[in-house]
Protein backbone atom coordinates (compact mmCIF):
# COMPACT_ATOMS: atom_id res chain seq x y z
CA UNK A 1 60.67 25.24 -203.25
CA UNK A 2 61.46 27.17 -199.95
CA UNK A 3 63.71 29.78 -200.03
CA UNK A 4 64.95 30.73 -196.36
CA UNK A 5 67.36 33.89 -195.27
CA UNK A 6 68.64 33.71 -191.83
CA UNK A 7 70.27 36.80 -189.88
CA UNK A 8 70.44 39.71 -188.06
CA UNK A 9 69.79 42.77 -190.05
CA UNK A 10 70.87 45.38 -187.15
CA UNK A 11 74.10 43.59 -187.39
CA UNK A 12 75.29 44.71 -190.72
CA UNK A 13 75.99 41.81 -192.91
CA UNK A 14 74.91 39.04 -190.86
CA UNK A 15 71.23 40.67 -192.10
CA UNK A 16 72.49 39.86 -195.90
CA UNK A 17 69.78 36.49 -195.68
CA UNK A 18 66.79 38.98 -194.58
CA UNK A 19 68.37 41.32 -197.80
CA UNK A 20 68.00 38.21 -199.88
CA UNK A 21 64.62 37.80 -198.89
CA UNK A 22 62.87 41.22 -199.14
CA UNK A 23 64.47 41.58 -202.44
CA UNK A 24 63.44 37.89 -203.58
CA UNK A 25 59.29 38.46 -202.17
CA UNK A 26 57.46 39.66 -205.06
CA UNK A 27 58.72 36.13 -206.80
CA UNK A 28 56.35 34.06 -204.01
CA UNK A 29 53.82 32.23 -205.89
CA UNK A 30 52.10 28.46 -205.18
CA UNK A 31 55.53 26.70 -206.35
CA UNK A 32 58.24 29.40 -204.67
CA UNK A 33 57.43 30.57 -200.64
CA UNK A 34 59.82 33.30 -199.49
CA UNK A 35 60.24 33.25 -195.45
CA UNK A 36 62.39 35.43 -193.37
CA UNK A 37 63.26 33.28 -190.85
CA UNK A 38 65.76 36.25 -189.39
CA UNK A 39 67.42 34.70 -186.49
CA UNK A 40 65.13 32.28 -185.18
CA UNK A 41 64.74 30.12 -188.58
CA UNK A 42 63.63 27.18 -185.83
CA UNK A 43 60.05 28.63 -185.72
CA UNK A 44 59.62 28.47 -189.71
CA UNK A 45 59.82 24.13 -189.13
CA UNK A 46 56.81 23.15 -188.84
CA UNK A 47 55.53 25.23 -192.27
CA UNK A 48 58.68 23.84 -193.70
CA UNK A 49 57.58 20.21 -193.40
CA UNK A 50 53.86 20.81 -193.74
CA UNK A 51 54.50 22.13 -197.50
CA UNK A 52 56.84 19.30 -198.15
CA UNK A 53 58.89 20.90 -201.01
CA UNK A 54 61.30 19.78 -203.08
CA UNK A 55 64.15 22.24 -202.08
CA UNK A 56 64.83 24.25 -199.51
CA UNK A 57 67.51 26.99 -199.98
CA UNK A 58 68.88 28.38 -196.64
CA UNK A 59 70.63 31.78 -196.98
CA UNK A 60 72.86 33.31 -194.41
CA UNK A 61 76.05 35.07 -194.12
CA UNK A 62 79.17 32.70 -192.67
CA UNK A 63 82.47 33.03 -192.35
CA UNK A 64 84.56 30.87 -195.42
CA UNK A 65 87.82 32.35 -195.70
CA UNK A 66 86.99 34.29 -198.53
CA UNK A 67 86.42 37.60 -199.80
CA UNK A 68 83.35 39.59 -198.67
CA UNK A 69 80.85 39.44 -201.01
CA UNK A 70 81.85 35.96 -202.27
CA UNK A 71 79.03 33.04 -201.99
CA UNK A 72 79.17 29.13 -202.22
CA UNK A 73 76.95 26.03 -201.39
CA UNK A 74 78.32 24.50 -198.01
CA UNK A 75 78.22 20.82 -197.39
CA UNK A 76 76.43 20.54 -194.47
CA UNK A 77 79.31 18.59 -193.32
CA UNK A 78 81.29 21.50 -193.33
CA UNK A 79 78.74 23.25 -191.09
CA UNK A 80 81.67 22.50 -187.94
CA UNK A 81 84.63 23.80 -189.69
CA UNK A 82 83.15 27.34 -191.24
CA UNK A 83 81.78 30.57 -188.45
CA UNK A 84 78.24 31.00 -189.18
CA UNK A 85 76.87 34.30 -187.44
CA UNK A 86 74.58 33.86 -184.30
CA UNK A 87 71.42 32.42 -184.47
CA UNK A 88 68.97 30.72 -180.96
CA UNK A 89 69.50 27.41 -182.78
CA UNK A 90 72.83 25.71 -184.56
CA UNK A 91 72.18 25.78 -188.14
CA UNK A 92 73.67 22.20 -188.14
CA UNK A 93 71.26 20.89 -186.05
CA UNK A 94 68.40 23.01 -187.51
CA UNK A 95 69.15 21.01 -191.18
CA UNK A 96 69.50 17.84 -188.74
CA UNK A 97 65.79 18.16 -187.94
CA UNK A 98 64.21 19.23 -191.27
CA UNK A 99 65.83 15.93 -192.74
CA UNK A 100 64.63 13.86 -190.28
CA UNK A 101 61.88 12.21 -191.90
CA UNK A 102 61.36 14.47 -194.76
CA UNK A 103 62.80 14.09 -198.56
CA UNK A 104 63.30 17.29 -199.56
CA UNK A 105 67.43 18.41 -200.60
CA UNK A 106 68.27 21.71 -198.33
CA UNK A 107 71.15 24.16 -199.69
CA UNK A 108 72.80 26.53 -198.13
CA UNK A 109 74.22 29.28 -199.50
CA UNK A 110 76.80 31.23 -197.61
CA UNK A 111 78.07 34.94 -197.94
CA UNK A 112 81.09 36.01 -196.82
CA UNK A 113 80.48 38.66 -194.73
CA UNK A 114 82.54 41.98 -194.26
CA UNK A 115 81.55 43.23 -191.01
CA UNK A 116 79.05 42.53 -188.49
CA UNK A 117 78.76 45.81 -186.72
CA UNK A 118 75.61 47.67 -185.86
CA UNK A 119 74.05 48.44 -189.14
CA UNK A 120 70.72 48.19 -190.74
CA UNK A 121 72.07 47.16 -194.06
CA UNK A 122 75.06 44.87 -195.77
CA UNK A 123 78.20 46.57 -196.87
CA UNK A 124 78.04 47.49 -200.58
CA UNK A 125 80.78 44.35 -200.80
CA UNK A 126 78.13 41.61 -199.34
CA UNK A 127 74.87 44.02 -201.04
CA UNK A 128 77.24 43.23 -204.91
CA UNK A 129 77.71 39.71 -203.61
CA UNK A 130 73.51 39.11 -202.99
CA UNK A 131 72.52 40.82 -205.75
CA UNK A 132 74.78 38.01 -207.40
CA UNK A 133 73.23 35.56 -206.15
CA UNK A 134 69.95 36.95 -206.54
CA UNK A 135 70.47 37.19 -209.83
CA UNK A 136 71.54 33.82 -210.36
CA UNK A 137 68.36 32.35 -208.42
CA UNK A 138 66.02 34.65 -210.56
CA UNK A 139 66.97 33.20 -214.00
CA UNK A 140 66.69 29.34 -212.46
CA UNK A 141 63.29 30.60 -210.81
């Protein structure tokens, strides 16, 4: 399994993947690999495919509708109709090209977000939220 956060962290709570992440590192091992993929998650593809796993779970703030803090599994279908902060590549066409030809399932997980100003850290609303989530992954882990 491949667990991927995607953001900015200088921009507040679009960095609440990266958060994920550095809290989630000391869990690597030979099934589990960890990856900040920060805002360019394009350049993490080709390790992606070459360890073939069986799950890859894509973490990244985006813009639901719902209170900040608050995380769900989006349908990748959905990918058009929800805000997902700036990355180089369109997430939707990122998961497009780690399919193609590969049988792993990809997740992602989005966080509401609160703000996306210049900060170096999430809100203590998005921080509660990932540390939810984190939570959640570290008893299925």
């Amino acid at each position: 399994m491949i667990i991927l956060g995607i953001g900015n962290e200088l921009k507040c709570d679009d960095g609440v993947g990266p958060f994920v992440i550095d809290e989630l590192k000391d869990l690597e091992n030979s099934n589990l690999i960890i990856i900040d993929g920060k805002t360019v998650p394009e350049n993490f593809t080709g390790k992606i495919r070459k360890e073939q796993p069986s799950h890859v779970i894509l973490v990244d703030a985006c813009l639901m509708g719902c209170k900040p803090g608050e995380f769900k599994i989006v349908d990748k279908d959905d990918f058009v109709n929800i805000g997902i902060s700036t990355h180089s590549m369109s997430l939707s066409y990122f998961v497009k090209y780690l399919e193609r030809d590969n049988d792993f399932k990809i997740i992602f997980v989005g966080i509401e977000p609160e703000s996306m100003d210049y900060s170096d850290k999430p809100t203590p609303a998005v921080q509660k939220g990932a540390y939810k989530f984190i939570n959640i992954l570290k008893e299925i882990l």
